[in-house]
C-alpha atoms as a PDB file:
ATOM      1  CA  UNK A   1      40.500-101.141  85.879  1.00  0.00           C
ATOM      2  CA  UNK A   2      41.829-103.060  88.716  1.00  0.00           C
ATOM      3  CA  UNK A   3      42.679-106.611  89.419  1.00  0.00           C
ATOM      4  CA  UNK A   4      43.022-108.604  92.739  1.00  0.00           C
ATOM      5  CA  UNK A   5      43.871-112.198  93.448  1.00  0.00           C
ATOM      6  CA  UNK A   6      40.699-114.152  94.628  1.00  0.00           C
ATOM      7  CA  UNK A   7      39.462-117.420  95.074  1.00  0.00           C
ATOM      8  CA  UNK A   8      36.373-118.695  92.950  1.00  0.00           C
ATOM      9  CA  UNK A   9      35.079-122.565  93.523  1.00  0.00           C
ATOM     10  CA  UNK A  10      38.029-124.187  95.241  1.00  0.00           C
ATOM     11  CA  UNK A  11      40.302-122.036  91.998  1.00  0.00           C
ATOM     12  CA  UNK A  12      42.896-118.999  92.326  1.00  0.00           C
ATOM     13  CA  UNK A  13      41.698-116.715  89.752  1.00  0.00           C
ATOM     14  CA  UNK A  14      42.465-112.391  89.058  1.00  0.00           C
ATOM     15  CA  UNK A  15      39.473-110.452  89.723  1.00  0.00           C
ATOM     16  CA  UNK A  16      38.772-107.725  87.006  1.00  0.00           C
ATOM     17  CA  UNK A  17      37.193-104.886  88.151  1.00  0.00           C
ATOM     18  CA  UNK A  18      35.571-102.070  86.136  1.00  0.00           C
ATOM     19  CA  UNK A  19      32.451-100.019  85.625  1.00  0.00           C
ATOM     20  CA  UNK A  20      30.056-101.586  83.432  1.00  0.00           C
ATOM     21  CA  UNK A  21      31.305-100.937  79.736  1.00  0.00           C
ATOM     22  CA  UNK A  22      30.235-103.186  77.083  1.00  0.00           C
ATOM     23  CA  UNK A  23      33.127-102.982  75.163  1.00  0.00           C
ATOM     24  CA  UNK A  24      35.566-103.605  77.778  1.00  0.00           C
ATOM     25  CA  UNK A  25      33.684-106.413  78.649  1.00  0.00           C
ATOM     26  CA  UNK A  26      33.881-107.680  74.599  1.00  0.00           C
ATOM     27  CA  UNK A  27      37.855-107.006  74.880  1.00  0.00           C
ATOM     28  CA  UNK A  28      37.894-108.798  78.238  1.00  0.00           C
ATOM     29  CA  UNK A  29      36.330-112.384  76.578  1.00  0.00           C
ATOM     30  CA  UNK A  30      39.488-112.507  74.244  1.00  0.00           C
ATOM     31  CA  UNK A  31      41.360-113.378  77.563  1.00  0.00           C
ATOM     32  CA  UNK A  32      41.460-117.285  77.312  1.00  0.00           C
ATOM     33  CA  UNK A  33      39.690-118.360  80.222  1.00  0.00           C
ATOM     34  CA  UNK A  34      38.205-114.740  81.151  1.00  0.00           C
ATOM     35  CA  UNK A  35      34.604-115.424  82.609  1.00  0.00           C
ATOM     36  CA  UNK A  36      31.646-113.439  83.996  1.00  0.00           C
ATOM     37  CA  UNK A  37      30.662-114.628  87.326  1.00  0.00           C
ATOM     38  CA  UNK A  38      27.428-114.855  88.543  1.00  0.00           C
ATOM     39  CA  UNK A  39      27.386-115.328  92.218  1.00  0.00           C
ATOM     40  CA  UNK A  40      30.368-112.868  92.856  1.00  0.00           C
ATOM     41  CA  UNK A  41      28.973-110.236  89.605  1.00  0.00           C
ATOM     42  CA  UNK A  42      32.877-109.723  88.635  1.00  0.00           C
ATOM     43  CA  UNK A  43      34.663-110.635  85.945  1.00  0.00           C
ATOM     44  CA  UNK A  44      37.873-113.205  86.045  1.00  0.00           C
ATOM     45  CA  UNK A  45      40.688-114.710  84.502  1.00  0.00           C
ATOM     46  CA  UNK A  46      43.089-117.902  85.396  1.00  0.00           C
ATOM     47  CA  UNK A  47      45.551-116.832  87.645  1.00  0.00           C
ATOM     48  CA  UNK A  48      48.666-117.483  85.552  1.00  0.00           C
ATOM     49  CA  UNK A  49      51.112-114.996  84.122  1.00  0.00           C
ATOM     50  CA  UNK A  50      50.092-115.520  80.346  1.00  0.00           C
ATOM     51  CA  UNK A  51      46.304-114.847  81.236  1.00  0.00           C
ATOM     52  CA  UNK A  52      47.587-111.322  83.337  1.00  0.00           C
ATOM     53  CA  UNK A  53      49.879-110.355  80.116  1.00  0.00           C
ATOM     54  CA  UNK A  54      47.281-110.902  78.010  1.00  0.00           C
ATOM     55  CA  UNK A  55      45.134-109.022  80.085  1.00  0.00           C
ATOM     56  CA  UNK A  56      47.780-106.189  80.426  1.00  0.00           C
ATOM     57  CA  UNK A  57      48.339-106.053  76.414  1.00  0.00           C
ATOM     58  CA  UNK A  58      44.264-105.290  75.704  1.00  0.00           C
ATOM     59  CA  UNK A  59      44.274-102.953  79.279  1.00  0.00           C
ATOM     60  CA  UNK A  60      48.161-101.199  79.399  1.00  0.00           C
ATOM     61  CA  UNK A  61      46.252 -99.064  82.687  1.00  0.00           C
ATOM     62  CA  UNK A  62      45.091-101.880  84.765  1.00  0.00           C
ATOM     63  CA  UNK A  63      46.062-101.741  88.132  1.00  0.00           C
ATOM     64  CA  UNK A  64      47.374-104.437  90.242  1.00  0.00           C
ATOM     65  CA  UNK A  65      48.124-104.191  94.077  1.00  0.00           C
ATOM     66  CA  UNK A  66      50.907-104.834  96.020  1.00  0.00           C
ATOM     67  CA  UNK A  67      50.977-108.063  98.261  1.00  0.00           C
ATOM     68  CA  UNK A  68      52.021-108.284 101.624  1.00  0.00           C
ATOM     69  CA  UNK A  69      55.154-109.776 101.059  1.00  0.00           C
ATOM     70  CA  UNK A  70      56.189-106.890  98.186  1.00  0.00           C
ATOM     71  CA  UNK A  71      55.093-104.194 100.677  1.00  0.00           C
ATOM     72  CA  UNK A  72      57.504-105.947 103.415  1.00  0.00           C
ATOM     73  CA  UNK A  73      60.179-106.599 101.231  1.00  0.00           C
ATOM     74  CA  UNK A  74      60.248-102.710 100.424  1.00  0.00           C
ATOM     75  CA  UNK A  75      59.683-101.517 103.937  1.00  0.00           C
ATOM     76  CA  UNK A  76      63.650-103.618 104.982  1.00  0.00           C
ATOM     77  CA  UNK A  77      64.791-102.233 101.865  1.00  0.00           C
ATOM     78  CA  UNK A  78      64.037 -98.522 103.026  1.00  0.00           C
ATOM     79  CA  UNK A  79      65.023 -99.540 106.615  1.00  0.00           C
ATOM     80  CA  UNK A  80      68.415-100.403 105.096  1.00  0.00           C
ATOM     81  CA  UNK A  81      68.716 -96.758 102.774  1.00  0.00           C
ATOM     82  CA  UNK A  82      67.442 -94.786 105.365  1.00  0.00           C
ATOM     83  CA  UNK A  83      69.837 -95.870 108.201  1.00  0.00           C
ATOM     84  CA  UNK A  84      72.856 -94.163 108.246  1.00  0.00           C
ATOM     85  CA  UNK A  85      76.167 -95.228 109.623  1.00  0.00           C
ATOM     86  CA  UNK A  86      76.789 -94.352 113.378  1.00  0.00           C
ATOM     87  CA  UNK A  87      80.020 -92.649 113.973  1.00  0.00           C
ATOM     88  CA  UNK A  88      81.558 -92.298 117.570  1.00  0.00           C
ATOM     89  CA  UNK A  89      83.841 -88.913 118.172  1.00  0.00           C
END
């Protein structure tokens, strides 16, 4: 299962992502606010924090990706680790 952050009728919402599976889809609907969309064919949820922890208590293994930002913030945090200090003999 994977989520990503979308945009459905003017709304931020989480994309849920899995193969077809009835019962995942009956777990899914105990989200408040989860909804089948028609026009995209994907699941969602509101994008808040207690719809995602909800979502993350029924589905421990769902997978979220990184944003931009994260993957930046941990690319100058290497850059920092990985650069050693210059000595002059």
């Amino acid at each position: 299962m994977k989520t990503t952050k979308i945009v459905h009728n003017g709304t931020t919402r989480i994309k849920v992502e899995f193969p077809f599976n009835q019962q995942i889809a009956s777990l899914l609907r105990q989200t408040p606010g989860a909804k089948w969309s028609i026009l995209k064919k994907t699941w969602y949820i509101p994008y808040s924090k207690s719809a995602f922890f909800h979502l993350k208590k029924l589905f421990p293994e769902v997978e979220y990706p990184e944003t931009k930002k994260d993957i930046v913030k941990v690319d100058k945090n290497l850059n920092k680790i990985h650069k050693a200090p210059t000595t002059e003999i």
